[in-house]
C-alpha atoms as a PDB file:
ATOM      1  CA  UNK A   1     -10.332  -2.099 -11.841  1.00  0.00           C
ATOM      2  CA  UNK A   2      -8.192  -4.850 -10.165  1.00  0.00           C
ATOM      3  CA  UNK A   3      -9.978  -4.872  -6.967  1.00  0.00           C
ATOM      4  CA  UNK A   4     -13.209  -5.368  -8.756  1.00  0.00           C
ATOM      5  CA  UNK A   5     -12.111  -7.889 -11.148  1.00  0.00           C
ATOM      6  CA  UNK A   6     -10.695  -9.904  -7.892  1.00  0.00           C
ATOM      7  CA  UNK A   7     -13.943  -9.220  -5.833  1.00  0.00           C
ATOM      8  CA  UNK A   8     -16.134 -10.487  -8.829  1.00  0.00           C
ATOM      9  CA  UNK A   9     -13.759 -13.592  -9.207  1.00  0.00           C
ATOM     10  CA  UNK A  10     -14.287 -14.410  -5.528  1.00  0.00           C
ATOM     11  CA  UNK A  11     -17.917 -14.741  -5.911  1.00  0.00           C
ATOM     12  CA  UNK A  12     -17.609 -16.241  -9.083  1.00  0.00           C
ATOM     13  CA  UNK A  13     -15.680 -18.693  -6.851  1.00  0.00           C
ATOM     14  CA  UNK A  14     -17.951 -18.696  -4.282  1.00  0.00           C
ATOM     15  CA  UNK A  15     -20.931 -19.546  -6.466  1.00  0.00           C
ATOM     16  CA  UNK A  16     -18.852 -22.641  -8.183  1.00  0.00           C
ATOM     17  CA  UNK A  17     -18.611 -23.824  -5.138  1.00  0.00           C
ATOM     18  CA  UNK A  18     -21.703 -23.527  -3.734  1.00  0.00           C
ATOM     19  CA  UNK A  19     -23.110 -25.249  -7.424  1.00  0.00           C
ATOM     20  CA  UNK A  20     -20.680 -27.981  -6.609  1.00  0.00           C
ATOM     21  CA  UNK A  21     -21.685 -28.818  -3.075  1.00  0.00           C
ATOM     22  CA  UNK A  22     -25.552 -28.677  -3.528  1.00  0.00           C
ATOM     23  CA  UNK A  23     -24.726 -31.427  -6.800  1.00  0.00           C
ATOM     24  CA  UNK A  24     -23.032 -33.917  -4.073  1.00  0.00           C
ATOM     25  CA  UNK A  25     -24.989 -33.467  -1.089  1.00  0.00           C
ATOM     26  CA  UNK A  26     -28.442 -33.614  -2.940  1.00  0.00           C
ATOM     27  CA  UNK A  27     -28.352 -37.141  -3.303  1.00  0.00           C
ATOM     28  CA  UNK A  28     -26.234 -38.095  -0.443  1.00  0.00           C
ATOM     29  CA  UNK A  29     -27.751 -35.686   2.105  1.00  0.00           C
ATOM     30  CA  UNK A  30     -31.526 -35.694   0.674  1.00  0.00           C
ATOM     31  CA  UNK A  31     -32.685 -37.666   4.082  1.00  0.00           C
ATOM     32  CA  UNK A  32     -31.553 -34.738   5.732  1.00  0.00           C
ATOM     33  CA  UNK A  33     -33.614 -32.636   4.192  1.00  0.00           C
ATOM     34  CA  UNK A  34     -36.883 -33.296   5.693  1.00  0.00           C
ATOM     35  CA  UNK A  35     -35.149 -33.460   9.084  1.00  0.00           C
ATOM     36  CA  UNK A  36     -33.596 -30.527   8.885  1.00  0.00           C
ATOM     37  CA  UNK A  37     -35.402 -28.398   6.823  1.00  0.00           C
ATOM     38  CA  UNK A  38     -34.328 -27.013   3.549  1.00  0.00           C
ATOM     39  CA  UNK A  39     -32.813 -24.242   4.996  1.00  0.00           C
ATOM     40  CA  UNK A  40     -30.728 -25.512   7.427  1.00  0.00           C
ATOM     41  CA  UNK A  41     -29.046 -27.616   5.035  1.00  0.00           C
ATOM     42  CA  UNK A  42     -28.429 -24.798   2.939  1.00  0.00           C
ATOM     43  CA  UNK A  43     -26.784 -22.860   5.596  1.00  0.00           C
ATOM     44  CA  UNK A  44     -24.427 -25.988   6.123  1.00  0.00           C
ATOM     45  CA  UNK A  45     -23.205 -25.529   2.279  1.00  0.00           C
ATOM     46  CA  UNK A  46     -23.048 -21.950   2.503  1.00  0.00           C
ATOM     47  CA  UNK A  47     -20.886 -22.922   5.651  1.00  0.00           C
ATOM     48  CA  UNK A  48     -18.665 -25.232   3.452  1.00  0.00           C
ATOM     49  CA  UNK A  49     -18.371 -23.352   1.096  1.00  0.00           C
ATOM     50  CA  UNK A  50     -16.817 -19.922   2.750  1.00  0.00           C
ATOM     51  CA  UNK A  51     -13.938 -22.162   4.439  1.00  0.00           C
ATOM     52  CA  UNK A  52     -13.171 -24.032   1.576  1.00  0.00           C
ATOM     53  CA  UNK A  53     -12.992 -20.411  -0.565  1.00  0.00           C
ATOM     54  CA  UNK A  54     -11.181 -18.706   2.734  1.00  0.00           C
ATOM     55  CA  UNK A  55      -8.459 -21.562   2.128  1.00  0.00           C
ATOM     56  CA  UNK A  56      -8.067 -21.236  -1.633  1.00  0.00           C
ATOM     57  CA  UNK A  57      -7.405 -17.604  -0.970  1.00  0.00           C
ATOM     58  CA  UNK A  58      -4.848 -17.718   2.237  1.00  0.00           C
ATOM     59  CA  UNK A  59      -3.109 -20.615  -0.384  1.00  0.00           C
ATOM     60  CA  UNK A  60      -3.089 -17.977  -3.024  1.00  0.00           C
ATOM     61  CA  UNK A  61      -1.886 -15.168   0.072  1.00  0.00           C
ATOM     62  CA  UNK A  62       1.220 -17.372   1.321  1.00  0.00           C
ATOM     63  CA  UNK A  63       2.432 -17.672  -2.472  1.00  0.00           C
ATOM     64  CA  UNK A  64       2.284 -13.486  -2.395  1.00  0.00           C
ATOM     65  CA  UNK A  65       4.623 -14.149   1.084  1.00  0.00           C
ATOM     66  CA  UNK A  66       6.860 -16.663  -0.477  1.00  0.00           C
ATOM     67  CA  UNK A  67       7.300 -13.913  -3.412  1.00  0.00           C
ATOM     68  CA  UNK A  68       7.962 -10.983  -1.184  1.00  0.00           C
ATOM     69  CA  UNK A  69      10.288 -13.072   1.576  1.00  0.00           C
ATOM     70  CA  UNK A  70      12.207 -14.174  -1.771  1.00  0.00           C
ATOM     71  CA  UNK A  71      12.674 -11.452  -3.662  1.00  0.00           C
ATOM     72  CA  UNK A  72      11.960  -8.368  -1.626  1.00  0.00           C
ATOM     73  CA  UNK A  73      10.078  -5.567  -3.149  1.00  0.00           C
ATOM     74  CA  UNK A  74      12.558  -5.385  -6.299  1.00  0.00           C
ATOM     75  CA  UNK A  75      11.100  -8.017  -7.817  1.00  0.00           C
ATOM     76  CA  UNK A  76      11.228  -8.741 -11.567  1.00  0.00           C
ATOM     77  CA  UNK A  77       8.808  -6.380 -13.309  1.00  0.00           C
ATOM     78  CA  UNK A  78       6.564  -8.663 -14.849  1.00  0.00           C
ATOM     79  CA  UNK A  79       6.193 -10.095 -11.232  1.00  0.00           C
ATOM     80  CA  UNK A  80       4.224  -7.154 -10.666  1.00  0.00           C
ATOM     81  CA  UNK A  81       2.194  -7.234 -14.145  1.00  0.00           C
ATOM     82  CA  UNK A  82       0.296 -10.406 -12.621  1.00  0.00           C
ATOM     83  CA  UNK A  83      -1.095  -8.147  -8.994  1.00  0.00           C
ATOM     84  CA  UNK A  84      -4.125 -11.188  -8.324  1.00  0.00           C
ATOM     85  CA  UNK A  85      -1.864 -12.752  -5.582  1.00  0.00           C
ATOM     86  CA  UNK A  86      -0.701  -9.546  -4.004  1.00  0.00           C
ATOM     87  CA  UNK A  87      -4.217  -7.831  -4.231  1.00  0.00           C
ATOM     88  CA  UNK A  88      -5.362 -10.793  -2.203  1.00  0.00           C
ATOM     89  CA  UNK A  89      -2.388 -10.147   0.144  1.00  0.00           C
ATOM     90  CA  UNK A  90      -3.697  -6.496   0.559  1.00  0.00           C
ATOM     91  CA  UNK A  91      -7.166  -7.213   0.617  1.00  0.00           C
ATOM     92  CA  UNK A  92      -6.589  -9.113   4.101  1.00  0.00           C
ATOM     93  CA  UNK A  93      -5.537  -5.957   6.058  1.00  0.00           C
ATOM     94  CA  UNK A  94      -9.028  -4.590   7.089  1.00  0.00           C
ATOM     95  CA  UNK A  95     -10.128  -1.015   6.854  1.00  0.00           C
ATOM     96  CA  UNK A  96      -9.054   1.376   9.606  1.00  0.00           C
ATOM     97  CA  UNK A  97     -12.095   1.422  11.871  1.00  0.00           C
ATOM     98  CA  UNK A  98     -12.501   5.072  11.075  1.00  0.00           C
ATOM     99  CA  UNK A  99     -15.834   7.642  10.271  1.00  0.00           C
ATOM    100  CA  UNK A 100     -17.441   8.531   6.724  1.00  0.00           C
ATOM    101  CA  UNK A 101     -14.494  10.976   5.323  1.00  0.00           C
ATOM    102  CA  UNK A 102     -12.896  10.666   1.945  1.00  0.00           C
ATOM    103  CA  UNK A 103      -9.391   8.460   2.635  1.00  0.00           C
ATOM    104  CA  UNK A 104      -7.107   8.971  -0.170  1.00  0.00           C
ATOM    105  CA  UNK A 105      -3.594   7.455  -0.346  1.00  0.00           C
ATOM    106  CA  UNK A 106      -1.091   9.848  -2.601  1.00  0.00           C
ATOM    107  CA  UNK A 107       2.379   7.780  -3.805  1.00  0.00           C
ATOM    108  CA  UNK A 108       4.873   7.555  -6.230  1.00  0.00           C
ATOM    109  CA  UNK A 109       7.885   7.265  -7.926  1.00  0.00           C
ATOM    110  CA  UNK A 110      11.022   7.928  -6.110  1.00  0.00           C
ATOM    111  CA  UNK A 111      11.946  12.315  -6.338  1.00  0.00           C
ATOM    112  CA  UNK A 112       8.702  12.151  -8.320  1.00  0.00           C
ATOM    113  CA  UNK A 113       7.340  15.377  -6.401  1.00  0.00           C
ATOM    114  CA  UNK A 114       5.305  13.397  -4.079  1.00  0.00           C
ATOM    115  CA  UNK A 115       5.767  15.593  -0.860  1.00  0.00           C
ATOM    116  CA  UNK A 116       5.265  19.054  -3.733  1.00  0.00           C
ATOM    117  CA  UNK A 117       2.034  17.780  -4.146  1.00  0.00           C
ATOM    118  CA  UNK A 118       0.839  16.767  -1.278  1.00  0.00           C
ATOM    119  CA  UNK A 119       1.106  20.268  -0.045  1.00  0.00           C
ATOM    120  CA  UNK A 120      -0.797  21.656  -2.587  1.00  0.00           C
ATOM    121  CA  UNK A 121      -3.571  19.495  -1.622  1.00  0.00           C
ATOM    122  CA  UNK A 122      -2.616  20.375   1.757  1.00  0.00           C
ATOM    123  CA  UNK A 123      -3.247  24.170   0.996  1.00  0.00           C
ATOM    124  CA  UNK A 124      -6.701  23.840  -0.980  1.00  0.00           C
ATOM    125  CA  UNK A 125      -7.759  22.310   2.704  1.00  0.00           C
ATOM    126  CA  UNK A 126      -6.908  18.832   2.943  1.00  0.00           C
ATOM    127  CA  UNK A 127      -5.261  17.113   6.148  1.00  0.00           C
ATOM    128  CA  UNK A 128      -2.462  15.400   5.305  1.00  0.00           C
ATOM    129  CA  UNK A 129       0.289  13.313   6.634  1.00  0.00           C
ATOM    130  CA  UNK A 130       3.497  12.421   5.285  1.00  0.00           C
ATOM    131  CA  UNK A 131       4.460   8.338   6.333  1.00  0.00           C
ATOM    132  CA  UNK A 132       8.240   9.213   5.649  1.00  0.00           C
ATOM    133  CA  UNK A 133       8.080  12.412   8.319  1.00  0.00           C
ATOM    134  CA  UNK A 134       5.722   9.575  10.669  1.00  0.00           C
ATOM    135  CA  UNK A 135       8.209   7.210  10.144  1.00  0.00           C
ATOM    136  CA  UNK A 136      11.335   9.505  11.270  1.00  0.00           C
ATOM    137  CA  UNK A 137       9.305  10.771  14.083  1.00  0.00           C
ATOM    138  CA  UNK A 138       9.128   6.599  15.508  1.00  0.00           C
ATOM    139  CA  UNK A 139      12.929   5.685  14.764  1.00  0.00           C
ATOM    140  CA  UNK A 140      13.772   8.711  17.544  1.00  0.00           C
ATOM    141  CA  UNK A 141      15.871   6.721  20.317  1.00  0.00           C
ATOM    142  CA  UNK A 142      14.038   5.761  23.050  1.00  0.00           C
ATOM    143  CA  UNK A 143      10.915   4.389  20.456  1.00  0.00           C
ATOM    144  CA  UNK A 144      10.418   0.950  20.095  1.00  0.00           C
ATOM    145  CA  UNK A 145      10.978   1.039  16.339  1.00  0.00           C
ATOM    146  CA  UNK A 146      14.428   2.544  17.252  1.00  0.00           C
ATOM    147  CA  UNK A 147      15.601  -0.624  19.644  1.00  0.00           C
ATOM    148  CA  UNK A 148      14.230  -2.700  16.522  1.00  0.00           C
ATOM    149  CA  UNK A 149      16.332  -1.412  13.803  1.00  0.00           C
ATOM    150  CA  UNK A 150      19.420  -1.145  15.751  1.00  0.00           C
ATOM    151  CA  UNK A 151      18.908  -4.842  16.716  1.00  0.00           C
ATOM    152  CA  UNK A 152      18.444  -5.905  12.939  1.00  0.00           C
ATOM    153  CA  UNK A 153      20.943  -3.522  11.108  1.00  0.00           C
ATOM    154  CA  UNK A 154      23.797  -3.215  13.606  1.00  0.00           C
ATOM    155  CA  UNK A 155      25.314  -0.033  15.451  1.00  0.00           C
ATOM    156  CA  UNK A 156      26.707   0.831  11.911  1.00  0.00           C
ATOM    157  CA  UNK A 157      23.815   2.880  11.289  1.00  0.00           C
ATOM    158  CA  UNK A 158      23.654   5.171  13.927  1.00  0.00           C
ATOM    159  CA  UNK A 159      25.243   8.609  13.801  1.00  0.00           C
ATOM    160  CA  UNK A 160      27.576  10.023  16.384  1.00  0.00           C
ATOM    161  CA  UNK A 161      24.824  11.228  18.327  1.00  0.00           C
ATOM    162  CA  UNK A 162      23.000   7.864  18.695  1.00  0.00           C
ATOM    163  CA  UNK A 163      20.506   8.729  16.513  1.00  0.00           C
ATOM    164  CA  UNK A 164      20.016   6.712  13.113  1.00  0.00           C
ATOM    165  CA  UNK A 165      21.670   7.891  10.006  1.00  0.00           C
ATOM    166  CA  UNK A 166      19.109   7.562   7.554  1.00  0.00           C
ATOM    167  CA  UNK A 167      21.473   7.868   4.650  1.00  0.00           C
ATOM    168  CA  UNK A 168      23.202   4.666   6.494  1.00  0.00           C
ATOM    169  CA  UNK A 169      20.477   2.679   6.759  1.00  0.00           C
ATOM    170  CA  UNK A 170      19.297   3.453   2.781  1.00  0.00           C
ATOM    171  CA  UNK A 171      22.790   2.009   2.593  1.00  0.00           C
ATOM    172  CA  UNK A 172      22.341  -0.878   4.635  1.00  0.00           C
ATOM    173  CA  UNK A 173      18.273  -1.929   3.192  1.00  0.00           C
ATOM    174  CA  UNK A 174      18.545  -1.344  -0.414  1.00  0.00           C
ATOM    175  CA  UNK A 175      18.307  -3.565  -1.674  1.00  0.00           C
ATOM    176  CA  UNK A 176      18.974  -6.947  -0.323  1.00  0.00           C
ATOM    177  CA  UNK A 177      16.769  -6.015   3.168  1.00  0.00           C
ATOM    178  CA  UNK A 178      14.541  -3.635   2.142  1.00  0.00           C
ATOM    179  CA  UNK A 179      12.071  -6.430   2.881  1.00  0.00           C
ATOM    180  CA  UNK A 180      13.277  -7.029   6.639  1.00  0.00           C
ATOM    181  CA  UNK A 181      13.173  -3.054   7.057  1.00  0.00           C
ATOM    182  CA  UNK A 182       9.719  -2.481   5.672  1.00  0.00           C
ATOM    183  CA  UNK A 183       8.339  -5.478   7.935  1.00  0.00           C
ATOM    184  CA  UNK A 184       9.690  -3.022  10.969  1.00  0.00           C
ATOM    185  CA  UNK A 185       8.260   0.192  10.186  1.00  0.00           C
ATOM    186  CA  UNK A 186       5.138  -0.432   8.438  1.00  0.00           C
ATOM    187  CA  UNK A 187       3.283  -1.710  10.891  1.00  0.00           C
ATOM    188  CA  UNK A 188       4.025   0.852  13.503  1.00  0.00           C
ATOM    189  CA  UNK A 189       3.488   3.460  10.506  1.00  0.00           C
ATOM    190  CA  UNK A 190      -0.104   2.287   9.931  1.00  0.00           C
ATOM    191  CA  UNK A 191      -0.786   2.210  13.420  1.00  0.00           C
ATOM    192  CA  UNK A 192       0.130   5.560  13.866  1.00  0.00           C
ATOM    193  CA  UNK A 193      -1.981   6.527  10.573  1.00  0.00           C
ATOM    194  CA  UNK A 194      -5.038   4.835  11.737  1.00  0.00           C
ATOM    195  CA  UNK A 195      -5.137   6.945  14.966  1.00  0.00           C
ATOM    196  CA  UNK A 196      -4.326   9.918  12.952  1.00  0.00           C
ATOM    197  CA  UNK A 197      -7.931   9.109  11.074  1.00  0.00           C
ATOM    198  CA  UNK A 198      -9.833   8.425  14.138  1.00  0.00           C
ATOM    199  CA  UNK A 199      -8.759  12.054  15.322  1.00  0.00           C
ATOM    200  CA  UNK A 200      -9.289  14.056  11.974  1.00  0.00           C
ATOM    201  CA  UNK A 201     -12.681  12.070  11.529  1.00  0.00           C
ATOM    202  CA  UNK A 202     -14.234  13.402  14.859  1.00  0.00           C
ATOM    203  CA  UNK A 203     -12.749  16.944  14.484  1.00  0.00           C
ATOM    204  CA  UNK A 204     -14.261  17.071  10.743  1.00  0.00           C
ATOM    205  CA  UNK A 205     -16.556  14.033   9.679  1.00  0.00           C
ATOM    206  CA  UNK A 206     -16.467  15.473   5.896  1.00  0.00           C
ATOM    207  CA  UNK A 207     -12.787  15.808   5.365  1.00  0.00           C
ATOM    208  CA  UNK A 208     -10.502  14.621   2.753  1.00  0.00           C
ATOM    209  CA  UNK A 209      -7.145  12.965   4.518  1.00  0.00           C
ATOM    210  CA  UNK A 210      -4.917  12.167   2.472  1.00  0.00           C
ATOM    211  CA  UNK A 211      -1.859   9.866   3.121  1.00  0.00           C
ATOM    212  CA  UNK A 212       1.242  10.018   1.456  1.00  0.00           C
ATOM    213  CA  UNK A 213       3.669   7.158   1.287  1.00  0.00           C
ATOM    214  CA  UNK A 214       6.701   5.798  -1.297  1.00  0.00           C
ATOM    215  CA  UNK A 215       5.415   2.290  -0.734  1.00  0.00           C
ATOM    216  CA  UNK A 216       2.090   2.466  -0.169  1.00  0.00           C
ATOM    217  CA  UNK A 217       0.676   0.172  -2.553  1.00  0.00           C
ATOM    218  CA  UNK A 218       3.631  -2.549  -2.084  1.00  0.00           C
ATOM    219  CA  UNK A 219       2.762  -2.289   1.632  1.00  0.00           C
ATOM    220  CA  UNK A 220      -0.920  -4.082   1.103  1.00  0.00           C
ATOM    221  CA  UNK A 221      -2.199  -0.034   1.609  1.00  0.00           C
ATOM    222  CA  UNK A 222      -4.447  -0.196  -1.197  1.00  0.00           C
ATOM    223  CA  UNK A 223      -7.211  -1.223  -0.050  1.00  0.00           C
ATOM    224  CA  UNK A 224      -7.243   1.522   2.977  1.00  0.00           C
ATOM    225  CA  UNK A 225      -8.414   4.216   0.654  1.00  0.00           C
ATOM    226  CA  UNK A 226     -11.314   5.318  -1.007  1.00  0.00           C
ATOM    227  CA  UNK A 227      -9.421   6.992  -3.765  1.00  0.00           C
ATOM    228  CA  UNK A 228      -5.653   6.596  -5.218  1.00  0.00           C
ATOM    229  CA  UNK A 229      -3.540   9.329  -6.650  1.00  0.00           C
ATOM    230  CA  UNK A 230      -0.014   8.713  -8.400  1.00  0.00           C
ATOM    231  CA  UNK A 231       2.414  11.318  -8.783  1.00  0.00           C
ATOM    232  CA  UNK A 232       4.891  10.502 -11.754  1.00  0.00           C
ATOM    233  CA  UNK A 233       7.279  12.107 -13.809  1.00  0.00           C
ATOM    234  CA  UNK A 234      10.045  11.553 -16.316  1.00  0.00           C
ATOM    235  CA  UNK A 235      13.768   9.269 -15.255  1.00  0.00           C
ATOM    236  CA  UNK A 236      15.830  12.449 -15.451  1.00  0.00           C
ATOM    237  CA  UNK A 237      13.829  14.564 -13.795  1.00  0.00           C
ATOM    238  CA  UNK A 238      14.030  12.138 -11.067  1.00  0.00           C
ATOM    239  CA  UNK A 239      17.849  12.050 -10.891  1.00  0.00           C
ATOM    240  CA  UNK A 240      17.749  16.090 -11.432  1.00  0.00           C
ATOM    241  CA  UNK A 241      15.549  16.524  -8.376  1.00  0.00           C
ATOM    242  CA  UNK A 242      17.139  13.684  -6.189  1.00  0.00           C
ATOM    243  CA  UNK A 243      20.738  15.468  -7.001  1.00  0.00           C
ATOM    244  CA  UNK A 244      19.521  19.036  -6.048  1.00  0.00           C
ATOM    245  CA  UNK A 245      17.884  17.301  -2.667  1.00  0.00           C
ATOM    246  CA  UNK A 246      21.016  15.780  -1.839  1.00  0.00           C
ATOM    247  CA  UNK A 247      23.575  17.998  -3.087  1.00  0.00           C
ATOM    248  CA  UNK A 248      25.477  14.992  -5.050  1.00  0.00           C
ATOM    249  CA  UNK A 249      27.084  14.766  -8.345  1.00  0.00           C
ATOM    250  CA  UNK A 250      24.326  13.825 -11.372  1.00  0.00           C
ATOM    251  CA  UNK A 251      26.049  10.452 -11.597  1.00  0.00           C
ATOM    252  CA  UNK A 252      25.650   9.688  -7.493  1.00  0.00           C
ATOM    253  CA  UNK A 253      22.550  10.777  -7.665  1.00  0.00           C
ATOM    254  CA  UNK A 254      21.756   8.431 -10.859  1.00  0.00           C
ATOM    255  CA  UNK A 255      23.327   5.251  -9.396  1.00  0.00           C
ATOM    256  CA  UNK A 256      21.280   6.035  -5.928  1.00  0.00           C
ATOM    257  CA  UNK A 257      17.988   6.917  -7.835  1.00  0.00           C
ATOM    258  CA  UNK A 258      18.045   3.669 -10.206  1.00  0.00           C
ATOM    259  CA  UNK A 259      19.221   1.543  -6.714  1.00  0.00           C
ATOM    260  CA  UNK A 260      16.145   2.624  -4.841  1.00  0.00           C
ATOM    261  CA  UNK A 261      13.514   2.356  -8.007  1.00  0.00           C
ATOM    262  CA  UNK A 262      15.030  -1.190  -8.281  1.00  0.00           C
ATOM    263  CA  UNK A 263      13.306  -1.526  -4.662  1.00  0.00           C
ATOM    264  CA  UNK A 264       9.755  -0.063  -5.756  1.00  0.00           C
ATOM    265  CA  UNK A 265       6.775  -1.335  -7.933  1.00  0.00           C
ATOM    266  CA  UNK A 266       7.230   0.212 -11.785  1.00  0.00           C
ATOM    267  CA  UNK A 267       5.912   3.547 -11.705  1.00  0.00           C
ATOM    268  CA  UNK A 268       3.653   2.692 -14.843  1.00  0.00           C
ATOM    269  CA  UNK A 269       2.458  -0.288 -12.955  1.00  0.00           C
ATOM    270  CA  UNK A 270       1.030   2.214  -9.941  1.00  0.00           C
ATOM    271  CA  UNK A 271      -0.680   4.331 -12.666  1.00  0.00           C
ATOM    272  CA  UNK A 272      -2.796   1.343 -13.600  1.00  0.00           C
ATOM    273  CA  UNK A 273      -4.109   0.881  -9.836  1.00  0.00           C
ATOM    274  CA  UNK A 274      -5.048   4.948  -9.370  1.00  0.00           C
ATOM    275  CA  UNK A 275      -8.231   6.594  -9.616  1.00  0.00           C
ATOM    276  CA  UNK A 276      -6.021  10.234 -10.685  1.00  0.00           C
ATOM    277  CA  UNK A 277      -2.571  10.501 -12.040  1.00  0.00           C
ATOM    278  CA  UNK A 278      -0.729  13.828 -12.151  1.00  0.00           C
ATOM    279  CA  UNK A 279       1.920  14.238 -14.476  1.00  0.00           C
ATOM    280  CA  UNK A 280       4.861  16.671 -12.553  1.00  0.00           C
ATOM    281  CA  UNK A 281       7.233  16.517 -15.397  1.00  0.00           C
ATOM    282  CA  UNK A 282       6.029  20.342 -16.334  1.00  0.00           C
ATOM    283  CA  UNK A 283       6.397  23.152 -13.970  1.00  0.00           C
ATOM    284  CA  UNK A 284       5.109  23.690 -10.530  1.00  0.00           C
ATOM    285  CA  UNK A 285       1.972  25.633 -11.819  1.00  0.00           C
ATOM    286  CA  UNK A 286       0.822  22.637 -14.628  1.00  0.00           C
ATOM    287  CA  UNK A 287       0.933  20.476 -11.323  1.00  0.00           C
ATOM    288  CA  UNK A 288      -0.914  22.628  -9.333  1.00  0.00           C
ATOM    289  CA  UNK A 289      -3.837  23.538 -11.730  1.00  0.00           C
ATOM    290  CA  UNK A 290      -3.722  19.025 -11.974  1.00  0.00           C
ATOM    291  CA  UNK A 291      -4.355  18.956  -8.401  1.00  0.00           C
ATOM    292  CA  UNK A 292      -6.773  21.829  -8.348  1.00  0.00           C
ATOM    293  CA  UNK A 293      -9.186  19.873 -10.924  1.00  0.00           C
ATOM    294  CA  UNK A 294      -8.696  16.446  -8.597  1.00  0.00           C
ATOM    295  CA  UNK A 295      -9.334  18.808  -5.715  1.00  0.00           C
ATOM    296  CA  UNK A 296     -12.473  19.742  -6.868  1.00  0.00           C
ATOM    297  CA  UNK A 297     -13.753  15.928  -7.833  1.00  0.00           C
ATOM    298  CA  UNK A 298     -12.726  14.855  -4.309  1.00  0.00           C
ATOM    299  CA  UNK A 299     -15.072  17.416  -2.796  1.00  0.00           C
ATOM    300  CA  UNK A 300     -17.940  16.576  -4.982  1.00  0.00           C
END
């Protein structure tokens, strides 16, 4: 709903603009007209206006910068209730140049049951691809990503083997840098994701690929995907499931759960933006017959 709301404001925008122009240069360009023809002058506007509308927008895409160089990605909430400047911000990364399947990006709260889920879908026959497991995979030593990190965060975070602690560097992001961290890997993520489409799409033109990613929406992802599906489920289960994972105390596992969803866009906030929402807070077969009916829409 807020991608078409922004899309219908831009040509709302575009039209004002184009209204505006043809009011000025009617009088002072009408000598032009029979020189030129009518149409040539009216490509000129068009002209006119696109640049003028392309710099309202790229004003309206460095404020979204300012805000995420500021503040990081744990923001104020109600800096995410107003998404028009950061939808523009996500709306500049193009589509992967990929063929006709069904892209769907699958995210979440944190311990929300996101990777559960996805391999459910995974089982009914989609191809998926976990950014977290992609994202391990590139900070290997000997990958750029790797030199990068170390360079930014220090020696600190590297484990006795050379390798990086990931616990360590969770330390060392959240959540003062989680900014400066996510400008390293996403990039190299979404690169690798991109050729991941490109090969699915010529083994099986009709598939369903779906993505799955923590930050996907707060890294301008939206807009990559043909549908969106949010995994959410209640505060406690979080710390519950994130305590379990870990093998911490329910009070570590508390502190560390609220300390990374300070980091992340509101959960409620990324229910808004999805086409499907499943709702894990039941048991593993109330999500599963969820993501059976979704299943079934995304193959229709």
């Amino acid at each position: 709903m807020q991608l078409n709301l922004e899309r219908a404001l831009k040509r709302l925008q575009c039209e004002i603009l184009l209204r505006d122009l043809n009011r000025k240069e009617d009088g002072k360009n009408y000598h032009k007209i029979n020189r030129e023809g009518r149409g040539a002058l009216l490509e000129r506007r068009q002209r006119h206006a696109r640049q003028r509308l392309n710099t309202s927008c790229l004003v309206r895409i460095e404020e979204a910068r300012r805000l995420d160089r500021c503040q990081g990605f744990h923001a104020p909430k109600d800096a995410y209730s107003h998404l028009r400047a950061r939808s523009h911000l996500a709306l500049q990364r193009p589509k992967p140049d990929t063929v006709g399947m069904l892209k769907v990006g699958l995210t979440g709260g944190m311990a929300s049951g996101k990777t559960t889920v996805l391999a459910m879908f995974a089982a009914l026959g989609a191809h998926t691809l976990r950014a977290d497991a992609v994202a391990h995979q590139l900070m290997t030593p000997g990958e750029p990503m790797y030199a990068l990190i170390v360079a930014a965060f220090g020696k600190g975070i590297l484990a006795l083997d050379g390798t990086i602690a990931r616990p360590k560097l969770a330390a060392a992001a959240f959540p003062a840098r989680i900014a400066e961290l996510n400008a390293i890997v996403h990039p190299a993520v979404l690169a690798f994701e991109d050729r991941w489409m490109r090969e699915v799409g010529a083994i099986d033109p009709k598939a369903v690929a779906i993505c799955e990613a923590a930050l996907l929406i707060e890294a301008g992802g939206l807009v990559r995907y043909d549908k969106l599906i949010v995994v959410t489920c209640t505060l406690e289960q979080k710390i519950l499931r994130f305590a379990e994972r870990a093998v911490i105390s329910m009070e570590a596992a508390r502190e560390e759960v609220q300390r990374r969803m300070a980091a992340q866009m509101p959960e409620e906030e990324k229910a808004k933006l999805a086409d499907f929402v499943i709702d894990n807070s039941g048991s593993r077969e109330d999500a599963a017959q969820q993501v059976s009916r979704i299943w079934h829409q995304l193959r229709s």
